[in-house]
Protein backbone atom coordinates (compact mmCIF):
# COMPACT_ATOMS: atom_id res chain seq x y z
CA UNK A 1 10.67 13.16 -3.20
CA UNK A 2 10.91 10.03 -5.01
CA UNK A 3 8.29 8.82 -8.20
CA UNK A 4 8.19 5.89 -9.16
CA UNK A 5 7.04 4.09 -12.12
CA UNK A 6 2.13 4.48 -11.68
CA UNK A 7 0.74 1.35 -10.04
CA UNK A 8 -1.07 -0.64 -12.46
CA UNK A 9 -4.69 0.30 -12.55
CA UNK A 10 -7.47 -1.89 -10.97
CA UNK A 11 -10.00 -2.27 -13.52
CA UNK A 12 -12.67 -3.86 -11.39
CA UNK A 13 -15.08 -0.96 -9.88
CA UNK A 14 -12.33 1.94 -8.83
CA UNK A 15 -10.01 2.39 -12.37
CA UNK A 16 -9.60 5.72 -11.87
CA UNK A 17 -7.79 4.72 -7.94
CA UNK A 18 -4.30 2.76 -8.49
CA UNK A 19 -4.01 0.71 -5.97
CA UNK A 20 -0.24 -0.19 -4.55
CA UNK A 21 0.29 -3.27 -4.65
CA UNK A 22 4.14 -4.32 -4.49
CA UNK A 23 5.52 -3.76 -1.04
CA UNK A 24 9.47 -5.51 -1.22
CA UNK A 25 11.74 -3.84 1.26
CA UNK A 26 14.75 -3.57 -1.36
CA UNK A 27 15.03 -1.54 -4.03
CA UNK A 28 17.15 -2.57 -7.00
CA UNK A 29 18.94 -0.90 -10.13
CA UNK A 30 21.47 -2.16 -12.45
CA UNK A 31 24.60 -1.70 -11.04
CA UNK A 32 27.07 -1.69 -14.36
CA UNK A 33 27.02 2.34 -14.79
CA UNK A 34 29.10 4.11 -16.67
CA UNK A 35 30.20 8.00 -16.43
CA UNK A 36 30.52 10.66 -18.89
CA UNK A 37 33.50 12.78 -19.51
CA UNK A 38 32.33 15.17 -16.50
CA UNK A 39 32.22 12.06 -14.29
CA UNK A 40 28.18 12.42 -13.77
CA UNK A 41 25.64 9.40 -13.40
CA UNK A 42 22.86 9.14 -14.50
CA UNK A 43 20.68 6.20 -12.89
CA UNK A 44 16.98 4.94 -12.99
CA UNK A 45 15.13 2.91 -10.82
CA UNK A 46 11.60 1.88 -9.75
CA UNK A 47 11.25 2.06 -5.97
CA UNK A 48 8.53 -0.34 -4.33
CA UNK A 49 5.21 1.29 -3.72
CA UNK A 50 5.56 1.43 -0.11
CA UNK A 51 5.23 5.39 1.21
CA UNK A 52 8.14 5.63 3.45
CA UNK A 53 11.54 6.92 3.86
CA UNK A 54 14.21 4.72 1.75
CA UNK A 55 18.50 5.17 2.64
CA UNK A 56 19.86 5.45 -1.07
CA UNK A 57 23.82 3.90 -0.43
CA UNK A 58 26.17 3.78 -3.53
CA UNK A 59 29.95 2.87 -3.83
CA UNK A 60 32.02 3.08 -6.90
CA UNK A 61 35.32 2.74 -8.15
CA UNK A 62 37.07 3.14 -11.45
CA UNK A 63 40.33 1.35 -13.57
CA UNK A 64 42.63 3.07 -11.06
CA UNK A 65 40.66 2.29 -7.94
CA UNK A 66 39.67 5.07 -6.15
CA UNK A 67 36.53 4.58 -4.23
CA UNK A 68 33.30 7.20 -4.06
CA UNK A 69 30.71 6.17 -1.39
CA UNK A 70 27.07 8.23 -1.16
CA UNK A 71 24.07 8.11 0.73
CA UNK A 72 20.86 9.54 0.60
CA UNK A 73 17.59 9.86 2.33
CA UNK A 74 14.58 9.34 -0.10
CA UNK A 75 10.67 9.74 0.56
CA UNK A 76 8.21 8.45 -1.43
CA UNK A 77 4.42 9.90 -0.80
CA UNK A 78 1.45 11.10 -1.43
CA UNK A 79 -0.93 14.35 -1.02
CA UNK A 80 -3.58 11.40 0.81
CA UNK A 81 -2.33 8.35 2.04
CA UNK A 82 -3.93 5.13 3.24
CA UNK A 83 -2.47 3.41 5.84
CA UNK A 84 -4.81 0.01 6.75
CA UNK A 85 -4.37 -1.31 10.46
CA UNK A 86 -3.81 -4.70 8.71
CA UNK A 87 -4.32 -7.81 10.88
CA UNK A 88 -1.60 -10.69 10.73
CA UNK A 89 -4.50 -12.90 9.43
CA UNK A 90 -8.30 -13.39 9.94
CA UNK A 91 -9.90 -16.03 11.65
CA UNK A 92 -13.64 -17.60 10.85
CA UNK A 93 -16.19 -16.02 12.97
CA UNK A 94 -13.82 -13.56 14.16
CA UNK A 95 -15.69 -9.73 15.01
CA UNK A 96 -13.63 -6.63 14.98
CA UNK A 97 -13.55 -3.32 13.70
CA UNK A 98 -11.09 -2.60 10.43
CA UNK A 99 -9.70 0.55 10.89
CA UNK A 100 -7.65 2.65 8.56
CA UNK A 101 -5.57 6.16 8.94
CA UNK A 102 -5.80 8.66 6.33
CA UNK A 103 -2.97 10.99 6.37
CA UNK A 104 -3.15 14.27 3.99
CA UNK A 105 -0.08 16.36 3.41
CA UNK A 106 -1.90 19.08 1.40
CA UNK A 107 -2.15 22.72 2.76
CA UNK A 108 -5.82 22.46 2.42
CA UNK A 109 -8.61 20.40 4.09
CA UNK A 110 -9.97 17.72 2.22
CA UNK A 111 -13.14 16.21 2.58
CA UNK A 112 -13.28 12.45 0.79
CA UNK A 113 -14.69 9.10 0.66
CA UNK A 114 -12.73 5.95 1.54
CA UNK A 115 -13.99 2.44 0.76
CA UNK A 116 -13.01 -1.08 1.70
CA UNK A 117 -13.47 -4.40 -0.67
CA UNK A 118 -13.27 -8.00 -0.11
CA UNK A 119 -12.86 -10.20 -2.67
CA UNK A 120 -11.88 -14.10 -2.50
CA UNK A 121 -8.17 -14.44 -3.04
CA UNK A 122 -8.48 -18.03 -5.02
CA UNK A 123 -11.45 -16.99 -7.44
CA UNK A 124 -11.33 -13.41 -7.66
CA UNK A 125 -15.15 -13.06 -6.79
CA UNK A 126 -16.17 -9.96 -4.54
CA UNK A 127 -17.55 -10.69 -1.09
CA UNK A 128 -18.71 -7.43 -0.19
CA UNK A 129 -22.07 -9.14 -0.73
CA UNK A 130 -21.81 -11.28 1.77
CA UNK A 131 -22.80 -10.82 5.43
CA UNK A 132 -19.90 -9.98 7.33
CA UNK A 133 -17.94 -8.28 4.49
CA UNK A 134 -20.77 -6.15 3.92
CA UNK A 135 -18.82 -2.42 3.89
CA UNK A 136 -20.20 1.07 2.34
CA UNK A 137 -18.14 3.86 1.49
CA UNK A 138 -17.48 6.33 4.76
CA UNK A 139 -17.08 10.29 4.36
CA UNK A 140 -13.66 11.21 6.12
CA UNK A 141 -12.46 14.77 6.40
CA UNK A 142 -8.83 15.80 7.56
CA UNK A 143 -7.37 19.14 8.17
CA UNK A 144 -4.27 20.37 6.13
CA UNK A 145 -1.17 18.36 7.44
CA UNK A 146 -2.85 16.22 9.89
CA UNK A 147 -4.36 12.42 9.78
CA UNK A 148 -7.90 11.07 10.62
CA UNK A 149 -9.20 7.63 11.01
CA UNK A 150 -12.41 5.52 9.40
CA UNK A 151 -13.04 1.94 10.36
CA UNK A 152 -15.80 -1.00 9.73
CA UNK A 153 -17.34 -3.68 11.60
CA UNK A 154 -16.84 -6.83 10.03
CA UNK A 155 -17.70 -10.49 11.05
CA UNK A 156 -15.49 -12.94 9.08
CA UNK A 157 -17.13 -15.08 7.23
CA UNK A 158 -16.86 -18.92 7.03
CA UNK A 159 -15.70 -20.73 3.49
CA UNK A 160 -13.05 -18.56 2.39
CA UNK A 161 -9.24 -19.86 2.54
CA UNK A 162 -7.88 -16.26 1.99
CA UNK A 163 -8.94 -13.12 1.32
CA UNK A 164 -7.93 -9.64 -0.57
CA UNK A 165 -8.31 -6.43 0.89
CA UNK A 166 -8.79 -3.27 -1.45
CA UNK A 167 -8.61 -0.41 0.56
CA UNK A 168 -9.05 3.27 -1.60
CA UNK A 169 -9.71 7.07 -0.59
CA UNK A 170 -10.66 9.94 -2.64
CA UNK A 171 -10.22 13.79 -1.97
CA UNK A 172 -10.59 15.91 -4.99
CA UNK A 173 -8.03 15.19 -7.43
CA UNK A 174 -5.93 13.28 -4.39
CA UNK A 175 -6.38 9.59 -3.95
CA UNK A 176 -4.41 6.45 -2.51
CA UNK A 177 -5.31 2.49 -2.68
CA UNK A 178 -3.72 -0.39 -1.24
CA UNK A 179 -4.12 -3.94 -1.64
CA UNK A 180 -3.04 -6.59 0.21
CA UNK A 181 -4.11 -11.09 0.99
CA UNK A 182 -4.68 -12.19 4.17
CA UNK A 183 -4.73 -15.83 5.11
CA UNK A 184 -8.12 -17.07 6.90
CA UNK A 185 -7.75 -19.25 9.42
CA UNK A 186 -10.37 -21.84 10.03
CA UNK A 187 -12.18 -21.67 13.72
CA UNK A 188 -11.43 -24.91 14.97
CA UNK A 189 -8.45 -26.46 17.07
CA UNK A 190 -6.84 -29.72 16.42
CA UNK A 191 -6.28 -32.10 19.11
CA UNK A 192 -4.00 -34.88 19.17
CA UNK A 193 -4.57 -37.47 21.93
C-alpha cells in the first residue's frame, strides 16, 4: 500500500472531505540517486491520486556498469472509495441518471452519506441551485468488502460552457471525494449547405 502526499482540502462546504483531484497516469521521482555504503536507496515520490494498481520499474547502474533492474506492484486505496460513472461530456437538455459506486474495503459495514455538487467551471459559482443540478445527499450502506451504488436524476441545464463535478462519501471516520470538469456541449447541430 502506497500514501501519497493528502489532497489539498476543499474549503467550500465539505473541508473536512479531500477531494482527489490530480489523475496523470505517470508517476515521477528524481532519478539522480545515490547509495550508501550498504548499497540501499532510499527514494520518495508522490503518486497521482488515482486508486489503482501502479507497476513500480527501476534500472540502475554504477561507475563500473553493472546493471540492477526491479519491479513492483503498488496499490494505492482507500477504506471507502468513490468511483463516479463519469460521462465523456454533457450535453444541454440532456436527462440521465448520475450514478456512482462506493466500494468499502473495511471488515465492517458502513452506513454513510454521499453527495454530488455542481458548480460552473469558468466562475466557480455552485449550481446545485439550479433546476436540473438540483441533488441532496443519499444514505448508502455497504457490507464489509463489497461495493454498492447511489445515483441522481439530473436534467442539464442550458448556459453553462463546462461544468465541475464534486462527488464525496462519508462513513464514520472513512471518506473519499473526487473532482473532475466536464465540457457541456450546446444542443444544437450546425449545418453547412
Amino acid at each position: 500500500e502506497v500514501t501519497g502526499a493528502p489532497p489539498e482540502k476543499d474549503t467550500d462546504e465539505s473541508p473536512d472531505i479531500p477531494l482527489r483531484r490530480n489523475f496523470e497516469e505517470t508517476a515521477f521521482f528524481y532519478p539522480g540517486l545515490l547509495s550508501g555504503e550498504d548499497g540501499a536507496v532510499a527514494l520518495s515520490f508522490t503518486v497521482p491520486e488515482s486508486l489503482t494498481e501502479w507497476r513500480f520499474m527501476a534500472l540502475a547502474h554504477d561507475r563500473e556498469l553493472r546493471t540492477g533492474y526491479l519491479e513492483k506492484t503498488l496499490v494505492t486505496k482507500k477504506e471507502v472509495m468513490v468511483v463516479p460513472n463519469y460521462p465523456r461530456y454533457f450535453r444541454e437538455g440532456d436527462r440521465m441518471n448520475f450514478s456512482v459506486k462506493i466500494i468499502s474495503l473495511s471488515e465492517e459495514e458502513l452506513t454513510g452519506k454521499a453527495g454530488l455538487e455542481f458548480h460552473d467551471a469558468i466562475t466557480g459559482d455552485k449550481l446545485n441551485d439550479i433546476p436540473g443540478f438540483e441533488t441532496e445527499e443519499m444514505d448508502f450502506t455497504v457490507s464489509a468488502g463489497n461495493s454498492t451504488e447511489v445515483s441522481w436524476p439530473l436534467e442539464i441545464p442550458y448556459g453553462h460552457e463546462a461544468v465541475t463535478v464534486r462527488v464525496r462519501a462519508a462513513a464514520g471516520t472513512h471518506s473519499d471525494g473526487e473532482e473532475k470538469t466536464l465540457p457541456v456541449l450546446p444542443n444544437r447541430m450546425m449545418v453547412t449547405e
